[in-house]
Protein backbone atom coordinates (compact mmCIF):
# COMPACT_ATOMS: atom_id res chain seq x y z
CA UNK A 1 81.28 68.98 -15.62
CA UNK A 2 84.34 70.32 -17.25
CA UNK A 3 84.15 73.73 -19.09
CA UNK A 4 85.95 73.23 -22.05
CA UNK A 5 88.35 69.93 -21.84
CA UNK A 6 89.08 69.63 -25.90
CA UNK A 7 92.00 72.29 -26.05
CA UNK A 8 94.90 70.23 -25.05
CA UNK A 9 95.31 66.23 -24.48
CA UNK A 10 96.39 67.43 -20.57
CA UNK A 11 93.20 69.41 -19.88
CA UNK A 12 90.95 66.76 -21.46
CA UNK A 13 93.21 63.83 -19.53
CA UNK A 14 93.01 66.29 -16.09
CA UNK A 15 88.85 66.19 -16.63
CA UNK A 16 88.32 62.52 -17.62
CA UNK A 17 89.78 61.45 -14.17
CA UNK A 18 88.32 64.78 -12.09
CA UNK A 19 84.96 63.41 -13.27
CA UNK A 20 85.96 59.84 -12.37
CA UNK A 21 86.47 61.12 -9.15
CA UNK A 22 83.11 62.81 -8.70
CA UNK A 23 81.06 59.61 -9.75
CA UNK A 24 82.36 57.85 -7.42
CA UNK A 25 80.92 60.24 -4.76
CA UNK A 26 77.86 59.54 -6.19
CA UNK A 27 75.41 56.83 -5.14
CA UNK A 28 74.20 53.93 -7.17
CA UNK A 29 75.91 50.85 -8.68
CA UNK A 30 76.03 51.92 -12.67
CA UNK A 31 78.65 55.11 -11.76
CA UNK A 32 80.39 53.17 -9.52
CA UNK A 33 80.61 50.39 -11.92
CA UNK A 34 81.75 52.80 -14.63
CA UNK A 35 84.51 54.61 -12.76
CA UNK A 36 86.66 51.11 -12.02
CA UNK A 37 85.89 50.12 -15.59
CA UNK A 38 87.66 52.98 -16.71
CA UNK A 39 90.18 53.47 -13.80
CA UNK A 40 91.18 49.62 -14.42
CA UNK A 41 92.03 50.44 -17.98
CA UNK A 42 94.60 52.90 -17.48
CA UNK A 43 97.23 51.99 -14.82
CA UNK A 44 98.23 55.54 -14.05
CA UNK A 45 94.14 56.46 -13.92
CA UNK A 46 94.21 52.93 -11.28
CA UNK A 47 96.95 54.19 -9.26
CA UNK A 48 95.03 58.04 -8.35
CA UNK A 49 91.77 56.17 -7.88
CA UNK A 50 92.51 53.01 -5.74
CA UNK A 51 91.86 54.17 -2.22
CA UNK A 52 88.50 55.56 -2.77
CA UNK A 53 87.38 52.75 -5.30
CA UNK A 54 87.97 50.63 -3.06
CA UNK A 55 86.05 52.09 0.16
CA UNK A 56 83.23 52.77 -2.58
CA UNK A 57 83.38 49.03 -3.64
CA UNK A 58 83.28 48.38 0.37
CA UNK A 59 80.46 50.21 1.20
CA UNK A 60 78.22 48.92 -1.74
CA UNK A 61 79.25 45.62 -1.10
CA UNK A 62 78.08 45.68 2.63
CA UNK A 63 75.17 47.43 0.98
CA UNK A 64 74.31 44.61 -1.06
CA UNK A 65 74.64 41.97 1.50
CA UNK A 66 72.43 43.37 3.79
CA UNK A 67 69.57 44.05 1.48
CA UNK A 68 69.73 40.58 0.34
CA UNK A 69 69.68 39.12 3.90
CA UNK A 70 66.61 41.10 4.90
CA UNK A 71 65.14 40.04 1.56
CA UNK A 72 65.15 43.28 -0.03
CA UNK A 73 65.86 43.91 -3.72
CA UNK A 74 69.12 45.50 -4.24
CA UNK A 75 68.45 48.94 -5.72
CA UNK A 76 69.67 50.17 -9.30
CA UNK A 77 69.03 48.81 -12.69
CA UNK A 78 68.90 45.21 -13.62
CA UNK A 79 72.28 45.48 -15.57
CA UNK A 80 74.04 46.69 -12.86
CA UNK A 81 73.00 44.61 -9.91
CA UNK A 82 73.98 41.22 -12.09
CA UNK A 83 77.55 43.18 -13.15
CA UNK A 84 78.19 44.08 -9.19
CA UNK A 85 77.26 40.92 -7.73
CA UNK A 86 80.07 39.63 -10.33
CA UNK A 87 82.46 41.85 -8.90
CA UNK A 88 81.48 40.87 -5.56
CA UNK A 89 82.16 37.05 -6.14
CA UNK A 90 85.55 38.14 -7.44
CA UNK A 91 86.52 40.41 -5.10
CA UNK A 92 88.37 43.81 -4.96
CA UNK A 93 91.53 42.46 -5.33
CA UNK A 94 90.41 39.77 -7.82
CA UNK A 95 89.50 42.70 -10.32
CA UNK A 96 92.34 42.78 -12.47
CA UNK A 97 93.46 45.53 -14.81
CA UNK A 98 93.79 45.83 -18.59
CA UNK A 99 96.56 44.63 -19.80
CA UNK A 100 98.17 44.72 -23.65
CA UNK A 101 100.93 43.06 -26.09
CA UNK A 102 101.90 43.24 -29.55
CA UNK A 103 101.28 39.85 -31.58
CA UNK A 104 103.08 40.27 -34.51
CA UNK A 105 100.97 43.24 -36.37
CA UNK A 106 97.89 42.59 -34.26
CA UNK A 107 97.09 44.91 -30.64
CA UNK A 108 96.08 42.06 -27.96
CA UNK A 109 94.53 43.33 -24.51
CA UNK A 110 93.08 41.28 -22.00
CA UNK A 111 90.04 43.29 -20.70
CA UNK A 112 88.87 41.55 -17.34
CA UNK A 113 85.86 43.72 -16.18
CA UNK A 114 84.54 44.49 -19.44
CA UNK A 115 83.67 40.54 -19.84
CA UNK A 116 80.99 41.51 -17.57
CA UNK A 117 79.28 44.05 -19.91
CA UNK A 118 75.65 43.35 -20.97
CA UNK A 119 75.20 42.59 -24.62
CA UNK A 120 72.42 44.66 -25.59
CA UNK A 121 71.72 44.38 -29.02
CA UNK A 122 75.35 42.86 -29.57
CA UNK A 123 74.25 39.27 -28.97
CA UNK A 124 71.49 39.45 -31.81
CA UNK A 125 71.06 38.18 -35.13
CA UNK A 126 70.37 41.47 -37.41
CA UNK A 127 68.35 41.62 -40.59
CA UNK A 128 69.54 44.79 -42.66
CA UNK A 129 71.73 48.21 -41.21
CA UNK A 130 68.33 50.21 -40.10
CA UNK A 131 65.52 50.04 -37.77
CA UNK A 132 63.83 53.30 -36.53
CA UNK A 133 64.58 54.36 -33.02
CA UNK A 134 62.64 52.56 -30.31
CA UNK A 135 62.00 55.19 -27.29
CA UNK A 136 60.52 52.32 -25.34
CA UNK A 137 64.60 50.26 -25.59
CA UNK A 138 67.81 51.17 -24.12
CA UNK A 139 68.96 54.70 -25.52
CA UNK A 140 71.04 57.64 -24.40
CA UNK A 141 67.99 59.94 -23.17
CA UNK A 142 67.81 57.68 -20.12
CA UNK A 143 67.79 59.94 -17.26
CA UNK A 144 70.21 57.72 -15.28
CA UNK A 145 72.37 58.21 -17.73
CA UNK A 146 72.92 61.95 -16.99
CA UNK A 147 75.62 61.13 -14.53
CA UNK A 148 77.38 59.13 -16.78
CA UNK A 149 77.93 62.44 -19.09
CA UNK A 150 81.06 63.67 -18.88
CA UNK A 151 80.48 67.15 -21.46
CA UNK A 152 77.73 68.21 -22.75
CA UNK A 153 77.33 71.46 -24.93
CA UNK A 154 77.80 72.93 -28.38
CA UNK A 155 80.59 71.30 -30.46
CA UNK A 156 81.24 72.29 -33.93
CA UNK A 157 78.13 73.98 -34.06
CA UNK A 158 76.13 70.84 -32.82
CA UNK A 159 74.49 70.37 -29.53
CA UNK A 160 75.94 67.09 -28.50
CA UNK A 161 76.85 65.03 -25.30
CA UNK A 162 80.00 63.12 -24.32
CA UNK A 163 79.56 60.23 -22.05
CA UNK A 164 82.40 58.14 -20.43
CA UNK A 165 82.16 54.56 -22.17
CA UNK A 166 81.10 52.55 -19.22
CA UNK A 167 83.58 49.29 -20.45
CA UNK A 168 85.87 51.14 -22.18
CA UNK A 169 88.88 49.20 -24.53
CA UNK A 170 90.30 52.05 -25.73
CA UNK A 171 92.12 54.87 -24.25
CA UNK A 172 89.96 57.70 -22.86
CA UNK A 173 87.39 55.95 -24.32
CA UNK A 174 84.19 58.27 -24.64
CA UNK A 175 80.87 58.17 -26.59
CA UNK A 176 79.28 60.63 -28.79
CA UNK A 177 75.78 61.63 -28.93
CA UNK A 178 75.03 64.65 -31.23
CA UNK A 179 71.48 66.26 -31.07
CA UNK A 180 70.27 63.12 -28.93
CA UNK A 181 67.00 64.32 -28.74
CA UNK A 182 66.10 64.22 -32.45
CA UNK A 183 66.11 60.48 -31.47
CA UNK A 184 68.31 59.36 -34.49
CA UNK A 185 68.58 55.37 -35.04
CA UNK A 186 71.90 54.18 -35.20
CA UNK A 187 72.14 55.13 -39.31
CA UNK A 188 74.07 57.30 -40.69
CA UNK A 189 72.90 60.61 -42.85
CA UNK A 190 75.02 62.77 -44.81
CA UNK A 191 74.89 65.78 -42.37
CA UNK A 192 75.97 64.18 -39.56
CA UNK A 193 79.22 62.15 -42.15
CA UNK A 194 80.11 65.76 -42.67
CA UNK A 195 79.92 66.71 -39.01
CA UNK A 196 82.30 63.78 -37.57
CA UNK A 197 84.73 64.18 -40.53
CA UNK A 198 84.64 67.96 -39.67
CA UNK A 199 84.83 67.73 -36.21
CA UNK A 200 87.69 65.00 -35.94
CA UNK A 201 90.07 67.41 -38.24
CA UNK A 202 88.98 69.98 -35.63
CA UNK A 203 89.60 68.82 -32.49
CA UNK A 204 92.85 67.27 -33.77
CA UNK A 205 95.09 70.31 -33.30
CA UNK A 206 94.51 70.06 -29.46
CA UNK A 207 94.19 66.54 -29.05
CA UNK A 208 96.61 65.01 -31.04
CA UNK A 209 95.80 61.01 -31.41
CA UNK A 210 92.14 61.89 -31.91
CA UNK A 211 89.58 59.40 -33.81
CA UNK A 212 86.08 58.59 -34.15
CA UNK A 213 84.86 55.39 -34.66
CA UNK A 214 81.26 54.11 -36.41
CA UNK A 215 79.71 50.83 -35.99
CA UNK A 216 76.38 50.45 -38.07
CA UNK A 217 73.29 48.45 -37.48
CA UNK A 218 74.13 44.56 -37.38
CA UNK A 219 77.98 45.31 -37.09
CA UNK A 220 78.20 45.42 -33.21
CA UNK A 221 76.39 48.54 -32.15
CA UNK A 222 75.39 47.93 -29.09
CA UNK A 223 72.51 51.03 -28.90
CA UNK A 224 70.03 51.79 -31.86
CA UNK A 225 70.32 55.88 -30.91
CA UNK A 226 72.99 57.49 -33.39
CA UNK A 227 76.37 58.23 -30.96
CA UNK A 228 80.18 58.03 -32.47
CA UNK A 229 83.28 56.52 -30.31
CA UNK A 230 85.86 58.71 -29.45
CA UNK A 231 89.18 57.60 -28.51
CA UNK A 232 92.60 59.11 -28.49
CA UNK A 233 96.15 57.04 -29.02
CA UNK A 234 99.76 57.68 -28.45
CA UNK A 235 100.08 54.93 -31.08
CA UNK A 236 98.33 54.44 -34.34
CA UNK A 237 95.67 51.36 -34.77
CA UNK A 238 97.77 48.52 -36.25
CA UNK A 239 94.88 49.31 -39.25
CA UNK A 240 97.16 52.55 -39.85
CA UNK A 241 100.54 50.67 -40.06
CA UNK A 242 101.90 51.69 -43.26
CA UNK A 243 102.49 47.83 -44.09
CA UNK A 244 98.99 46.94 -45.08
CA UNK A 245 98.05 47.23 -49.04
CA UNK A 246 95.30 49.76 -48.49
CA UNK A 247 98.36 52.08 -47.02
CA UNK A 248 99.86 51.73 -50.12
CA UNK A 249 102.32 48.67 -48.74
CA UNK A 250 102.53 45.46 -49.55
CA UNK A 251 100.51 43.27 -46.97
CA UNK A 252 96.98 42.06 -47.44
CA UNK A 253 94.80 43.09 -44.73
CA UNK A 254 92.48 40.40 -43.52
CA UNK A 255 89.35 41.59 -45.08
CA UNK A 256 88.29 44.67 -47.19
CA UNK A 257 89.52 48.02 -46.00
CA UNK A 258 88.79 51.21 -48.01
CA UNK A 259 90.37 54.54 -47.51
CA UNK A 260 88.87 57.50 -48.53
CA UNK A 261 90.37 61.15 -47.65
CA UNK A 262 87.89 62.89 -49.80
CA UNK A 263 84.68 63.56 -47.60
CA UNK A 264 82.70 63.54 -50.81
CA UNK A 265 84.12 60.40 -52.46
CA UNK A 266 83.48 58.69 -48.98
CA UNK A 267 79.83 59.71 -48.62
CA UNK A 268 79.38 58.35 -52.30
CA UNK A 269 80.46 54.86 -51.26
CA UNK A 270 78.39 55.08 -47.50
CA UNK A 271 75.06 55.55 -49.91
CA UNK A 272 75.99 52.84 -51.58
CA UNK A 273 76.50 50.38 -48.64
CA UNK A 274 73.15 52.24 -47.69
CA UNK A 275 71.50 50.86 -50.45
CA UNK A 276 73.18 47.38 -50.62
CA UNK A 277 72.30 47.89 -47.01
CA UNK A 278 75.69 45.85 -45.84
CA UNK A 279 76.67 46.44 -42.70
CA UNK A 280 80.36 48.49 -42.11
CA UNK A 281 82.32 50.23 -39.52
CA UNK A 282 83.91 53.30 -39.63
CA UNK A 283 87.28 54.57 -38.20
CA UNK A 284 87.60 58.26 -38.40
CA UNK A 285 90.91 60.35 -38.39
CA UNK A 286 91.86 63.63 -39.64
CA UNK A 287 91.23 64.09 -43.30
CA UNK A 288 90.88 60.09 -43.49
CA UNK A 289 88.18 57.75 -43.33
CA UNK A 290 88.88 53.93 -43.11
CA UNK A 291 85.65 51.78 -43.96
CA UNK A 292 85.28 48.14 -43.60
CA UNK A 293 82.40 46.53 -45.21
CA UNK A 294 81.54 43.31 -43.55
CA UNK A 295 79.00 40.43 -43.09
CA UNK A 296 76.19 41.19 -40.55
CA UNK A 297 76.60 39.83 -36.85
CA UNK A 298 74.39 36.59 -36.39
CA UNK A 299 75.65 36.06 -40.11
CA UNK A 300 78.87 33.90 -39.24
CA UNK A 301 79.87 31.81 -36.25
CA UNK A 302 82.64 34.10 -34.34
CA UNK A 303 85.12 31.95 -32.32
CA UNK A 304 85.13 31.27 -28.28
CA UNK A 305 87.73 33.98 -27.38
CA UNK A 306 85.42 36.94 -28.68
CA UNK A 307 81.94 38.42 -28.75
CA UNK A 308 81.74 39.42 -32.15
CA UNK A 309 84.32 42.14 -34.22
CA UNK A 310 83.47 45.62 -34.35
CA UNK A 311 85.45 48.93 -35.15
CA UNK A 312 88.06 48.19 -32.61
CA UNK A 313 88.45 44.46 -33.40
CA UNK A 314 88.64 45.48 -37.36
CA UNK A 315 91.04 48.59 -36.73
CA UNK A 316 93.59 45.51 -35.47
CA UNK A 317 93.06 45.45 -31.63
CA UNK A 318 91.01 42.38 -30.13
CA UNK A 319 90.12 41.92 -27.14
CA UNK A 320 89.74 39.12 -24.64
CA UNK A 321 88.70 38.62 -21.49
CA UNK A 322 90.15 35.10 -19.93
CA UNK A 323 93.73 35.47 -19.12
CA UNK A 324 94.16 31.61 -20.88
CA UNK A 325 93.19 33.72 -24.67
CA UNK A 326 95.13 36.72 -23.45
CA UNK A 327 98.66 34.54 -23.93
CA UNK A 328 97.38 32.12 -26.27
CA UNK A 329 95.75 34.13 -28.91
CA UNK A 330 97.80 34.27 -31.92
CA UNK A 331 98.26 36.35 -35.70
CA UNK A 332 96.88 32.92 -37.08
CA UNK A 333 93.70 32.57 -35.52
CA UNK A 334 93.20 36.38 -35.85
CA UNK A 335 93.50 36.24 -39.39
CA UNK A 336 91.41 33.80 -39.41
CA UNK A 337 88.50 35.01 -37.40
CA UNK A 338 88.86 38.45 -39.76
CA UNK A 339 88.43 36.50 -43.34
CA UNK A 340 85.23 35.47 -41.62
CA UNK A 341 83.72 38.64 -42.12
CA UNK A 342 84.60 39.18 -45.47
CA UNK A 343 81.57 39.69 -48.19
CA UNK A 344 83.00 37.56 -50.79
CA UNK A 345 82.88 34.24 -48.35
């Protein structure tokens, strides 16, 4: 596990694939699974990590064969024997990486291997943003999920751990659990408001790009155990495009989008949601907070091409997973899915 990898976008780039590199030296499906997620989202990450992915992917498959044919259970977790054998009916070579284009303001990737994903709690209808932490469901205090870690240690003044996102869609895509064993639901307190909009100012002089992202309860979180997305761009979100309205230009964004750079005067309007209890996501940058109010998933009818909008989708970028959306998906029928989520309809 890397020392210290936040000082510079090169040291934290140089750890994120040293740690790839590692899991796949490791046994079990779930790391394996996880480092050609993330290697297959990042061309240049693809190109170091081909040759041993692939004997890895080689060796589990023949793995997996022969357990089945002796009528043995294929070890690891339920998840990620149904996500392998998917791989395995595809192929290698039939794995195909992330690719992106620009559709008029909108970010459009076509994310093969995360189509796979399990749902979780994303394919459930919600009533209200909170429910108290359920040590008995899927949370980040798995033991399995050790290996997945990629940092772990005091941050800010916060004990916290970074895993790699297993089906990542944005770059260096990791998620962030502070104080996991407090057991925190997926709702957010004041403290920890004042912690990410601390820490994202923070780590921004060395990693310049940086963000955190926050989907509540019933807006696509896909754990009930409080954790933060971190990402870091080259290029802003199309939500930061100095175009839109709530960037003081003249386009109307989709739906609702408030800005807030005062971490008081954001915190004011999260209580509020809190009590309303409407569901929101969060995009967090350096001394600015974008939040999204929006109706709760299982609410609406989302269209074919996706599986629901959260922080990413709302920030601009959507994702598909069938080549035929990839080209065919248009600023139209993005709109369009967007004003769906919108309070006032």
């Amino acid at each position: 596990m890397p020392r210290f990898p936040f000082s510079s976008r090169q040291h934290f780039h140089e750890a994120f694939v040293t740690g790839l590199q590692r899991l796949l030296e490791q046994p079990g499906l779930g790391v394996y699974i996880l480092a050609h997620a993330n290697a297959s989202f990042d061309a240049e990450i693809y190109e170091q990590l081909q040759t041993p992915l692939e004997a890895r992917f080689n060796q589990l498959a023949e793995a997996c064969k022969e357990a089945l044919a002796n009528g043995r259970e294929i070890p690891g977790a339920s998840d990620d024997q149904m996500v392998f054998l998917k791989l395995m009916a595809i192929g290698f070579r039939g794995i195909q990486l992330t690719e992106f284009r620009r559709e008029t303001h909108w970010e459009v990737q076509f994310n093969h291997i995360r189509a796979f994903r399990p749902a979780r709690m994303a394919d459930q209808s919600l009533v209200g943003i909170h429910q108290p932490f359920d040590p008995h469901g899927f949370h980040f205090n798995k033991p399995f999920l050790r290996k997945e870690a990629f940092w772990s240690g005091e941050l800010q003044g916060l004990e916290v751990e970074l895993l790699y996102n297993k089906f990542p869609f944005t770059p260096l895509h990791g998620l962030l659990v502070p104080e996991r064993f407090s057991r925190e639901p997926q709702f957010l307190s004041h403290p920890y408001h004042l912690y990410i909009w601390a820490l994202t100012q923070e780590l921004a002089g060395g990693l310049p790009g940086v963000g955190f992202a926050y989907n509540s309860y019933g807006a696509y979180a896909s754990v009930n155990h409080l954790h933060f997305q971190m990402f870091q761009r080259e290029t802003p979100l199309p939500l930061a495009s100095a175009h839109w309205k709530h960037n003081l230009g003249t386009d109307e964004y989709p739906l609702e989008c408030e800005v807030y750079t005062s971490v008081t005067e954001s915190w004011e309007r999260l209580d509020e949601l809190h009590r309303m209890e409407t569901s929101y996501n969060l995009i967090y940058q350096p001394g600015r907070l974008y939040c999204l109010p929006r109706k709760t998933q299982g609410h609406y009818e989302h269209a074919t091409w996706t599986n629901g909008f959260a922080w990413y989708e709302l920030a601009g970028g959507l994702t598909t997973f069938s080549r035929v959306d990839f080209e065919k998906l248009d600023a139209a029928a993005i709109r369009q899915e967007m004003a769906k989520l919108r309070i006032d309809r």
